[in-house]
Protein backbone atom coordinates (compact mmCIF):
# COMPACT_ATOMS: atom_id res chain seq x y z
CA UNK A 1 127.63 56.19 167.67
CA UNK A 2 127.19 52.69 167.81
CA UNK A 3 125.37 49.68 165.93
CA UNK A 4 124.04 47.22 167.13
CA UNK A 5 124.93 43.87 165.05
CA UNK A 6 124.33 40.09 165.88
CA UNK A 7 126.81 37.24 165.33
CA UNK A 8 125.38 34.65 163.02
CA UNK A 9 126.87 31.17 163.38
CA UNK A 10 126.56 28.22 160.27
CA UNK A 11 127.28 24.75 161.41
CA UNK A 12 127.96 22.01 158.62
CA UNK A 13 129.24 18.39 159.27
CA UNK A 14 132.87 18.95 159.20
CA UNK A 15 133.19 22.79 160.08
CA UNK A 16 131.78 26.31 161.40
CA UNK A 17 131.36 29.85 159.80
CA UNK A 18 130.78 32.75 161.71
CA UNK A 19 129.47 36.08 160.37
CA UNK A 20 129.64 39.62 161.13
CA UNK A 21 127.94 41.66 159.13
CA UNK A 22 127.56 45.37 158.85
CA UNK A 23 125.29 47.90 158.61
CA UNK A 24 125.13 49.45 155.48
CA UNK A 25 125.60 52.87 156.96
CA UNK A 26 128.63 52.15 158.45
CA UNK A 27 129.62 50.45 154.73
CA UNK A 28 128.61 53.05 153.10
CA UNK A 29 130.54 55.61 155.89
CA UNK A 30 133.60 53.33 155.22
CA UNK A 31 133.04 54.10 151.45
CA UNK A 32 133.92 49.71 151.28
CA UNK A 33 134.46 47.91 147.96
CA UNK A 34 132.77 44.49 147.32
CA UNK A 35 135.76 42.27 147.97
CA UNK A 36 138.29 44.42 150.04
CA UNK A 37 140.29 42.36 152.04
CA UNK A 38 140.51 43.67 155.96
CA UNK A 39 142.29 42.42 158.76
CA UNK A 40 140.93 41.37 162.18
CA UNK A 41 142.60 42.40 165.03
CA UNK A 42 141.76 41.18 168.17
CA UNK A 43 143.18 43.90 170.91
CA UNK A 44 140.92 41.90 174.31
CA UNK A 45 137.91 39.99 174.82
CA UNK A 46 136.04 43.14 174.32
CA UNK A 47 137.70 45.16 171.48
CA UNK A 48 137.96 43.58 168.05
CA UNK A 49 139.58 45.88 165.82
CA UNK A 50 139.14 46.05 161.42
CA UNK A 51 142.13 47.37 159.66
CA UNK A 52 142.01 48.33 156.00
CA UNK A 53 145.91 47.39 154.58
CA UNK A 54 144.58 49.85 151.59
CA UNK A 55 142.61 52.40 152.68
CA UNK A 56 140.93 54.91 150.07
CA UNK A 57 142.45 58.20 150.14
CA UNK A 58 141.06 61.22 151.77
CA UNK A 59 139.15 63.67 150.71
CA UNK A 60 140.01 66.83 152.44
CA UNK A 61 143.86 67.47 152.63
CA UNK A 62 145.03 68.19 156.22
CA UNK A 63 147.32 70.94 156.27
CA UNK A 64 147.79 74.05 158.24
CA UNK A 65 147.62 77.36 156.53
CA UNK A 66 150.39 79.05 156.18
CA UNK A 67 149.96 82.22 158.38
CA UNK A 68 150.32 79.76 161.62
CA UNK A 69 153.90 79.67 160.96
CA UNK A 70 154.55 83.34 160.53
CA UNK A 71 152.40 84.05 164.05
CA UNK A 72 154.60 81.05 165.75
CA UNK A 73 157.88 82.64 164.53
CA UNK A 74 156.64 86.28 166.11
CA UNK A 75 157.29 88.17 162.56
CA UNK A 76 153.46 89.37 163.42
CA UNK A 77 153.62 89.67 167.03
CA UNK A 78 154.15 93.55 168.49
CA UNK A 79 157.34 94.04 170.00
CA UNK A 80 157.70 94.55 173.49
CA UNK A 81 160.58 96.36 175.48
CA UNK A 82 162.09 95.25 178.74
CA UNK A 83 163.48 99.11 179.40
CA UNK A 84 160.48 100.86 181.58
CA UNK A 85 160.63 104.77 180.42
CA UNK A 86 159.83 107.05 183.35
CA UNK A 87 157.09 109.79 182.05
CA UNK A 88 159.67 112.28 183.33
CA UNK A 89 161.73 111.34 180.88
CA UNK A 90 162.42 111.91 177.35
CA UNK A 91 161.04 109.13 175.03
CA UNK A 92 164.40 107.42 173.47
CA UNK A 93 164.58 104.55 171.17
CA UNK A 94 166.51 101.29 172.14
């Protein structure tokens, strides 16, 4: 979702400022602290990127549980035979 945000311009005598400023959702989202540095990035004319050099850490660990790996590795996977046994007959074990 985006937000919609003006660029404000101050002219003095000898030089320019120009301010972006953001919504305090998105602040708020970003979980910002007053005075964080950020760097601008500028990727093209229409993408202008923000990059936090120290970002807070997150909240929810990513991980993947641990019975992913056991299903991958086929330790709970039925076994299948290659040998077709003819109902004629008798059932013998590989």
């Amino acid at each position: 979702m985006g937000f919609p945000t003006k660029v404000q311009l101050i002219k003095r005598k000898s030089s320019e400022q120009w301010y972006i400023n953001f919504p305090s959702a998105v602040a708020q989202a970003m979980e910002f602290a007053r005075g964080e540095e950020v760097e601008w990035i500028v990727e093209d004319k229409s993408l202008l990127a923000l990059r936090r050099p120290s970002p807070p850490p997150p909240v929810l660990k990513k991980t993947l549980p641990s019975s992913t790996s056991s299903r991958r590795s086929g330790n709970n996977a039925p076994q299948s035979s290659s040998k077709h046994v003819s109902s004629n007959e008798p059932n013998s074990s590989p």
